[in-house]
Protein backbone atom coordinates (compact mmCIF):
# COMPACT_ATOMS: atom_id res chain seq x y z
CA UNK A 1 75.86 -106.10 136.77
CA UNK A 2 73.92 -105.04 139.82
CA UNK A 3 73.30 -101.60 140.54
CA UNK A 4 75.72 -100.39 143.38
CA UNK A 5 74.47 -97.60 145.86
CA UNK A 6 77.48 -95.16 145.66
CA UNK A 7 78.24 -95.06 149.57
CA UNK A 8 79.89 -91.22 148.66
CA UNK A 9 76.08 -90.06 148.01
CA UNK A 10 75.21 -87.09 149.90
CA UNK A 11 74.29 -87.98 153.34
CA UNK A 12 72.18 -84.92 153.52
CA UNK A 13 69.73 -86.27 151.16
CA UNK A 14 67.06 -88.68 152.47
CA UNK A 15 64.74 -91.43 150.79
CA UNK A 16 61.78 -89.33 150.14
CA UNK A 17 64.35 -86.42 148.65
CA UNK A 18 64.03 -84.06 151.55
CA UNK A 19 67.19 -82.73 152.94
CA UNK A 20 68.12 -84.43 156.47
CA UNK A 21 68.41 -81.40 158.01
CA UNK A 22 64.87 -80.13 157.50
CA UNK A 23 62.62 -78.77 159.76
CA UNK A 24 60.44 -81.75 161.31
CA UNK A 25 56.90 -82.02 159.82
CA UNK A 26 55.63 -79.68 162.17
CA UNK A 27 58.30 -76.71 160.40
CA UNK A 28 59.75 -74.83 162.95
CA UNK A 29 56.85 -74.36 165.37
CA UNK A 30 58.27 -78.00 167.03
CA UNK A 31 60.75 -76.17 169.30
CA UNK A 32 58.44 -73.24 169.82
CA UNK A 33 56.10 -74.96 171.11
CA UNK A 34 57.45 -76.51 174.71
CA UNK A 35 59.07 -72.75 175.30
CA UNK A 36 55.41 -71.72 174.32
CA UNK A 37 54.22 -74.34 177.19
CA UNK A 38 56.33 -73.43 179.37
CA UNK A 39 56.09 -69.40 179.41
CA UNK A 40 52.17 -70.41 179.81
CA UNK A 41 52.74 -72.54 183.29
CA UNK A 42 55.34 -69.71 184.46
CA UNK A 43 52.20 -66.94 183.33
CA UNK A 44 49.65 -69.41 185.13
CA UNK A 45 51.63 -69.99 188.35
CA UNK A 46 52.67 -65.96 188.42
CA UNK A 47 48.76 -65.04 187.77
CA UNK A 48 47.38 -67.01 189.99
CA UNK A 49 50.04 -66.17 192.78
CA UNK A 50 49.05 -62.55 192.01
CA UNK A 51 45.69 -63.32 192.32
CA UNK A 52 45.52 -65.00 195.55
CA UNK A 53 47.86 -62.06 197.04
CA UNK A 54 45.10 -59.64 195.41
CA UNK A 55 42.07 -61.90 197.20
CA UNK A 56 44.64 -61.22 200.54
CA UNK A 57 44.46 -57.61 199.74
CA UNK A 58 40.86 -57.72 199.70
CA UNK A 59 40.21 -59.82 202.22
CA UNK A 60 42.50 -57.32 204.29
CA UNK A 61 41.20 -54.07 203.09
CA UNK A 62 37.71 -55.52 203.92
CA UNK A 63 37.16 -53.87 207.08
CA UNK A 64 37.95 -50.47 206.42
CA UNK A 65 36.03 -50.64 203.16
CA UNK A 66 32.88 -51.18 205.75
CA UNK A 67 33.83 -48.62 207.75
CA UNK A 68 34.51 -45.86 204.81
CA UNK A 69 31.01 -46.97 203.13
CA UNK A 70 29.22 -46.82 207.02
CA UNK A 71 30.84 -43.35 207.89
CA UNK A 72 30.90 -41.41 204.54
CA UNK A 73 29.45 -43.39 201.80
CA UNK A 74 25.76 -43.93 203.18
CA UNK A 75 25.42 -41.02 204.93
CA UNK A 76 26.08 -38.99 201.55
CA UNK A 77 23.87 -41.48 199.96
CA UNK A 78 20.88 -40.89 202.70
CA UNK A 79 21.78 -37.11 202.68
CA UNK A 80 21.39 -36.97 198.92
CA UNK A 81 18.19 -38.82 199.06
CA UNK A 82 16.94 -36.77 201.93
CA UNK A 83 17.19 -33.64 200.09
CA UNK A 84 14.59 -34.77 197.30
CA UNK A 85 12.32 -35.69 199.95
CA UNK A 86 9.95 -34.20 202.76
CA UNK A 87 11.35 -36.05 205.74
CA UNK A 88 10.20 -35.20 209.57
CA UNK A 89 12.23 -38.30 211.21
CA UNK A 90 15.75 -39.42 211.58
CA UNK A 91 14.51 -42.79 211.66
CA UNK A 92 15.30 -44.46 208.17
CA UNK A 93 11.54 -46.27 208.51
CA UNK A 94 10.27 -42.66 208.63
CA UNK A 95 7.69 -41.63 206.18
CA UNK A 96 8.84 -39.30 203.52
CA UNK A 97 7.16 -37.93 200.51
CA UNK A 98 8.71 -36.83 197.16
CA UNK A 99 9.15 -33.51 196.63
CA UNK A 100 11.67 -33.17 193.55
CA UNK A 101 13.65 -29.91 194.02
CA UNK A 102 11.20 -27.83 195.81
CA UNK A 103 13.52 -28.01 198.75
CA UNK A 104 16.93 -26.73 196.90
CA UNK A 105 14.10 -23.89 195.30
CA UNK A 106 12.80 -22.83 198.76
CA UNK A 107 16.69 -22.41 199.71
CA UNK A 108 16.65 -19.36 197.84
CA UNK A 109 13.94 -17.59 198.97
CA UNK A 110 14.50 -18.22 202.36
CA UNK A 111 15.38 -15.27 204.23
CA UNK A 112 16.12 -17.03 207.31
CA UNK A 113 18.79 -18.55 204.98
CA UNK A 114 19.98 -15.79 203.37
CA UNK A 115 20.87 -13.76 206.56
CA UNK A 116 22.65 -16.28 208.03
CA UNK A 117 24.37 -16.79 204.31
CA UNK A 118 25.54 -12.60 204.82
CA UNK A 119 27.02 -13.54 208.31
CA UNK A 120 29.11 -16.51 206.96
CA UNK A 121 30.24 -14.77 203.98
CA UNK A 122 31.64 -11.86 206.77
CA UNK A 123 32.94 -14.70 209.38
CA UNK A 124 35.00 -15.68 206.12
CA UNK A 125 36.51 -12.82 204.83
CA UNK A 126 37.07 -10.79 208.25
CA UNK A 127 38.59 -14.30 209.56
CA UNK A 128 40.34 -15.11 206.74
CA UNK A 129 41.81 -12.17 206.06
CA UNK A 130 42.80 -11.50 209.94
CA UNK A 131 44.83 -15.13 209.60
CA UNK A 132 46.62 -14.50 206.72
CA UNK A 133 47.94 -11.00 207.86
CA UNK A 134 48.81 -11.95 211.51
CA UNK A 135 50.24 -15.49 209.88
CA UNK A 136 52.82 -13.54 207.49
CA UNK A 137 53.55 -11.34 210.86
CA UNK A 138 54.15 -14.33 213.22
CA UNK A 139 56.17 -16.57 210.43
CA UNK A 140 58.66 -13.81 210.07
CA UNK A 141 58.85 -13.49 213.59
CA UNK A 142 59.91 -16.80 214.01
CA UNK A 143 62.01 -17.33 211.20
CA UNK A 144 64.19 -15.02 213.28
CA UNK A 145 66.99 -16.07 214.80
CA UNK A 146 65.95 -15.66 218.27
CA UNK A 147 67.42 -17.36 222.01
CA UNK A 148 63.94 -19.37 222.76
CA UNK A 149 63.10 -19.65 219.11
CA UNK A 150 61.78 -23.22 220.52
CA UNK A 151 59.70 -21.92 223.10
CA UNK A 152 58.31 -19.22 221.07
CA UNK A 153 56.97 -21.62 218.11
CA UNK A 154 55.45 -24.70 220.83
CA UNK A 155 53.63 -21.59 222.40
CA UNK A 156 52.30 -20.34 218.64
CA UNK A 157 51.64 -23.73 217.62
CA UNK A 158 49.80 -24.12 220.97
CA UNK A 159 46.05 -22.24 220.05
CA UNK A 160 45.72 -24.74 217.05
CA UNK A 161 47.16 -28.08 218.34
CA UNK A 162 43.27 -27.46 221.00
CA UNK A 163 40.33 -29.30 219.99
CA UNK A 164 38.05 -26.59 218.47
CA UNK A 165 35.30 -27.14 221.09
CA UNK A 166 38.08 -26.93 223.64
CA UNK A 167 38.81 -23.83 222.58
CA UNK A 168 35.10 -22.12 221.77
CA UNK A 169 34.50 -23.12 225.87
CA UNK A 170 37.21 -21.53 227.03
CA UNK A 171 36.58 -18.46 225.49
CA UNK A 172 33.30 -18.51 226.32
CA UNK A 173 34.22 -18.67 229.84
CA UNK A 174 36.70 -15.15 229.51
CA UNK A 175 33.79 -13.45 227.79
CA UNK A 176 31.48 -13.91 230.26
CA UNK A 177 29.22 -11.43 230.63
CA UNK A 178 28.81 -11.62 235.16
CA UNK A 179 32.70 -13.31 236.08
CA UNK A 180 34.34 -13.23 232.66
CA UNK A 181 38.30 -12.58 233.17
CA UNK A 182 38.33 -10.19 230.70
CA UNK A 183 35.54 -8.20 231.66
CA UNK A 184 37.95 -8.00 234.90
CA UNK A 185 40.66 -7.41 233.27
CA UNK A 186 39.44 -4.32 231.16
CA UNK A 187 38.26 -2.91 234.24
CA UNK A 188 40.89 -3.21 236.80
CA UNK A 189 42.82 -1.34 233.89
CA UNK A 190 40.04 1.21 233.36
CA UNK A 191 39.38 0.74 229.55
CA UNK A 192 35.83 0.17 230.87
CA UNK A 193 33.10 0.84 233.40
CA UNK A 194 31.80 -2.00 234.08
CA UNK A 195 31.10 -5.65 233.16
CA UNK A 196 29.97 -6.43 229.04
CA UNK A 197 28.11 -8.69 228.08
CA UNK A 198 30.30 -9.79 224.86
CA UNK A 199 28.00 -12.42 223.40
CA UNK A 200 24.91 -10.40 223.96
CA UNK A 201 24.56 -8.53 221.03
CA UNK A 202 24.58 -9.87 217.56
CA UNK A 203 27.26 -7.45 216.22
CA UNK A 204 29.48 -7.83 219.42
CA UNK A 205 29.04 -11.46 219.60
CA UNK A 206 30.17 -11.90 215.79
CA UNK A 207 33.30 -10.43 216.22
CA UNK A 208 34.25 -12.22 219.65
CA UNK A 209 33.60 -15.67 217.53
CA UNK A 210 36.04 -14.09 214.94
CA UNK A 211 38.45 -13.54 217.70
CA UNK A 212 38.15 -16.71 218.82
CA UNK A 213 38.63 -18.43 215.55
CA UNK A 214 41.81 -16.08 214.61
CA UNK A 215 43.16 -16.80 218.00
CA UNK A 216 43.14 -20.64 217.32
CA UNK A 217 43.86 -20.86 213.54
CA UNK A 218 47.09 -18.23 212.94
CA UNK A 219 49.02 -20.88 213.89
CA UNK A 220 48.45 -23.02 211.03
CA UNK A 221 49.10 -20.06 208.26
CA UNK A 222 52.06 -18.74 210.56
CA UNK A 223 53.85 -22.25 209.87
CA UNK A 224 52.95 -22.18 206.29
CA UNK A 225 54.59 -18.85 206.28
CA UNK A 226 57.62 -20.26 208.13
CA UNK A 227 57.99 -22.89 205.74
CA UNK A 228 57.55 -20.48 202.55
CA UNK A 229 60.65 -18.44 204.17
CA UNK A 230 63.21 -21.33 204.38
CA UNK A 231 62.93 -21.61 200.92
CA UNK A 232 63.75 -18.08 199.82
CA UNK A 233 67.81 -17.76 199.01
CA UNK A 234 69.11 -15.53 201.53
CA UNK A 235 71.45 -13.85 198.79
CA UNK A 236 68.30 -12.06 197.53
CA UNK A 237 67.88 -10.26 200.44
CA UNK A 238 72.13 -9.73 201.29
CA UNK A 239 71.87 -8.46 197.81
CA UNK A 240 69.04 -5.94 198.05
CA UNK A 241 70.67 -5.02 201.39
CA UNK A 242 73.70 -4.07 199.94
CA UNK A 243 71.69 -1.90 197.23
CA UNK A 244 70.65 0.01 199.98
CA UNK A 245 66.82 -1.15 200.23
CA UNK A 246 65.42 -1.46 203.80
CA UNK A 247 63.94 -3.97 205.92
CA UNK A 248 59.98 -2.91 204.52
CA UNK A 249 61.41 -2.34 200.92
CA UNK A 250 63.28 -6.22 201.66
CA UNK A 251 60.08 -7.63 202.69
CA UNK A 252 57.55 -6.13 199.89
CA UNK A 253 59.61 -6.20 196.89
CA UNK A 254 61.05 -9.86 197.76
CA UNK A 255 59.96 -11.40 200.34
CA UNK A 256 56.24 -11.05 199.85
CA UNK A 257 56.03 -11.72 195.97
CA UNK A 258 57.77 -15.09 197.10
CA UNK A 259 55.58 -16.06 199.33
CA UNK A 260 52.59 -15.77 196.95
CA UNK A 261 52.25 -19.43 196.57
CA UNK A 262 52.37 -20.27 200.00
CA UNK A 263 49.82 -17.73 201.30
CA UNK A 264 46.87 -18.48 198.29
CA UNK A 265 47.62 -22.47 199.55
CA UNK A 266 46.75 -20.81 203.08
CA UNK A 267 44.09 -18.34 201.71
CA UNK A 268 42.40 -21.78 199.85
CA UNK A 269 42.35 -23.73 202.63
CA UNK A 270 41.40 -20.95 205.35
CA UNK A 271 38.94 -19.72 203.30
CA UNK A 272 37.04 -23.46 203.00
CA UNK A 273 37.24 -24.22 206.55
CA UNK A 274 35.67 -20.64 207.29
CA UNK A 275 32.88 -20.71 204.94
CA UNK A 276 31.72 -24.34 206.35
CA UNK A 277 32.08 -23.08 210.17
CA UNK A 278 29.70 -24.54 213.15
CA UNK A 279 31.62 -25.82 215.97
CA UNK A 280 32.81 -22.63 217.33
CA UNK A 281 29.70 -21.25 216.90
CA UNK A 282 27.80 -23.39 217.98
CA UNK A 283 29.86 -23.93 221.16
CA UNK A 284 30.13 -20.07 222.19
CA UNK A 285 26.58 -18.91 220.81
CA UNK A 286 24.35 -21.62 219.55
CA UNK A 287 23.66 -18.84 216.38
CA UNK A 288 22.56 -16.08 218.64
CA UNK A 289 21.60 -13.64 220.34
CA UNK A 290 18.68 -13.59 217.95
CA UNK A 291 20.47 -15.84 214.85
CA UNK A 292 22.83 -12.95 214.56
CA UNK A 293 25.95 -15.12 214.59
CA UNK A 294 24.10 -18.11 212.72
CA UNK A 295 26.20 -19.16 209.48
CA UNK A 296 25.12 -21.55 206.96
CA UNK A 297 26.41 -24.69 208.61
CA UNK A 298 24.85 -23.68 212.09
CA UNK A 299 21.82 -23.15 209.99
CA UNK A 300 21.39 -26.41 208.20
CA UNK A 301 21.95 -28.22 211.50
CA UNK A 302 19.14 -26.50 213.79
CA UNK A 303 16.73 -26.70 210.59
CA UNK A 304 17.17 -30.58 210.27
CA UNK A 305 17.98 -31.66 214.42
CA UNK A 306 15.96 -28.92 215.69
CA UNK A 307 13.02 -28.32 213.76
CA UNK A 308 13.20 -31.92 212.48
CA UNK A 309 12.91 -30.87 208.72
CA UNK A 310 15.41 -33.05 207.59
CA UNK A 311 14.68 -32.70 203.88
CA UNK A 312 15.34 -29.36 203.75
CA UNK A 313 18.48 -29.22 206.02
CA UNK A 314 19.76 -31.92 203.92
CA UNK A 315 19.22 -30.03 200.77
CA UNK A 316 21.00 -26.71 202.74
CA UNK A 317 23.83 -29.02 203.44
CA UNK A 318 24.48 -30.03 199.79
CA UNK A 319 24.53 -26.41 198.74
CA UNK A 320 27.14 -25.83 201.11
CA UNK A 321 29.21 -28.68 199.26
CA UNK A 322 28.22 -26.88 196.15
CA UNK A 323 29.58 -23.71 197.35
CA UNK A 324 32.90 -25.25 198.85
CA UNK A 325 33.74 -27.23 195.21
CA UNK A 326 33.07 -23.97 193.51
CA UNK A 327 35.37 -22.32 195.84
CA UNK A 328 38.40 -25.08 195.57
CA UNK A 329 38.18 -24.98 191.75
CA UNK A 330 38.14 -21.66 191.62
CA UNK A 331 41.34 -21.20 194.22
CA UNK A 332 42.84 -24.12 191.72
CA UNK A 333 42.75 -22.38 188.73
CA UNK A 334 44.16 -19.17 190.47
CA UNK A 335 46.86 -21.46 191.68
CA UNK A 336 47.82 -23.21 188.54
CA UNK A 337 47.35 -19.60 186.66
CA UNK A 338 49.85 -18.53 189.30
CA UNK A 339 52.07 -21.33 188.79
CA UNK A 340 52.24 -20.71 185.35
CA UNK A 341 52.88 -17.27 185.22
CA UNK A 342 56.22 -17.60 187.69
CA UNK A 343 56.76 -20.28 185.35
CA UNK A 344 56.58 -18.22 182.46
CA UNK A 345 59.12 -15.56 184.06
């Protein structure tokens, strides 16, 4: 007899003796392989829509990359590169000669330098401290709940919302020395004889500028003081009340130690702005009567626009952003020791 295929054979088995339900040659990478394909055309598409909105960006934030790099880049550049080098010419074609750090070196020994380095370090502590002390005064003030609260904060915030040279003018005008209003003033009211010249003398003239710059600039740590208050729970002070502690007692043993953060961010910045001063300076006195009100800043200007040594006012001007960094660090380390120590209790 003929062999008979037995149709009951299993189905699963195929001619070659692989089960029918194998994997396909290719094992189990076959399926893979089109979601493979097609999570690389949905990457493609996504990357290069992500790319052509980034070449936008670009495109877009063109403009104002050639303005930062006109305005701040190249002048820091050409500054830099200034300081290294005898320059008597603002024009960049100017001839210059190398002179390595002899210009930062003749920086210290220069006693024209150094004087004017003793009247900013005074300009920035007498101001400074002034601001701070009249700022904690005037915040509490208006953190009171006054009638014309309103009118009394728009007339604080006054002084500083003036452009600086605004300002230095118009108080160079009062202090005038022949029809000064305050010079009238003082003697209609007979606190003096006669007529002062206020900017005339180097001492006098130093403290007028201080005036001037604590007149315009309390505003700005009075607010910060303001601010500093609203955050203070009111229950610490009902509660000391109640133990019998008095207004002073209130504002020393709580109020004060609270608003330790907010016056060293004030004291940082106050104390930065002051040390790098010229405008009102330069507005009221030009660094006289005989450099006595000159500071650093002032300094560096009239060295490198007036006596056209560019080199060397370039090199003053990079020690005066030596000096500021120093300064921030070392106000940001206070500040984060300070953080950390409230922290800790």
């Amino acid at each position: 007899m003929g062999h008979v295929t037995d149709s009951t054979a299993p189905a699963t088995q195929s001619r070659t003796g692989s089960p029918a339900n194998a994997d396909p040659p290719h094992g189990p990478a076959g399926p893979r392989t089109s979601s493979s394909s097609s999570y690389s055309k949905r990457f493609r598409r996504t990357y290069g829509t992500s790319r052509r909105s980034g070449g936008l960006a670009a495109l877009l934030l063109l403009p104002a990359a050639v303005v930062v790099f006109g305005l701040v880049t190249y002048p820091v550049l050409r500054t830099v590169w200034l300081s290294f080098n005898r320059v008597l010419s603002p024009m960049p074609t100017a001839p210059s000669e190398f002179v390595g750090f002899k210009n930062f070196i003749n920086a210290f020994t220069d006693s024209d330098l150094i004087a004017a380095t003793g009247h900013t370090i005074y300009f920035t502590l007498v101001s400074t401290a002034a601001e701070i002390v009249l700022g904690v005064l005037l915040g509490q003030l208006m953190a009171q709940k006054l009638r014309f609260r309103w009118l009394l904060r728009a007339a604080i915030l006054l002084p500083w919302a003036l452009p600086t040279v605004v300002s230095a003018s118009m108080w160079r005008y009062l202090l005038n020395a022949d029809y000064g209003p305050i010079n009238a003033l003082l003697t209609q009211l007979g606190i003096i004889g006669s007529y002062r010249s206020w900017l005339g003398t180097p001492t006098s003239a130093m403290n007028m500028i201080i005036i001037a710059d604590v007149w315009k600039n309390t505003s700005i740590a009075a607010f910060f003081v303001l601010a500093g208050l609203a955050v203070i729970p009111n229950e610490l002070r009902e509660a000391a009340s109640v133990d019998g502690a008095g207004a002073v007692r209130r504002f020393f043993s709580i109020t004060l130690p609270l608003l330790r953060p907010v016056i060293m961010v004030v004291l940082v910045l106050r104390t930065i702005e002051a040390f790098k001063v010229f405008d009102i300076v330069y507005v009221m006195t030009r660094g006289g009567p005989s450099n006595g009100t000159q500071t650093v800043a002032v300094y560096a200007y009239q060295t490198a626009f007036s006596n056209q040594n560019f080199g060397y006012g370039s090199a003053i001007a990079l020690l005066i952003v030596v000096v500021v960094l120093l300064l921030a660090v070392a106000y940001i380390r206070m500040l984060s020791t300070g953080g950390t120590a409230d922290g800790g209790r």
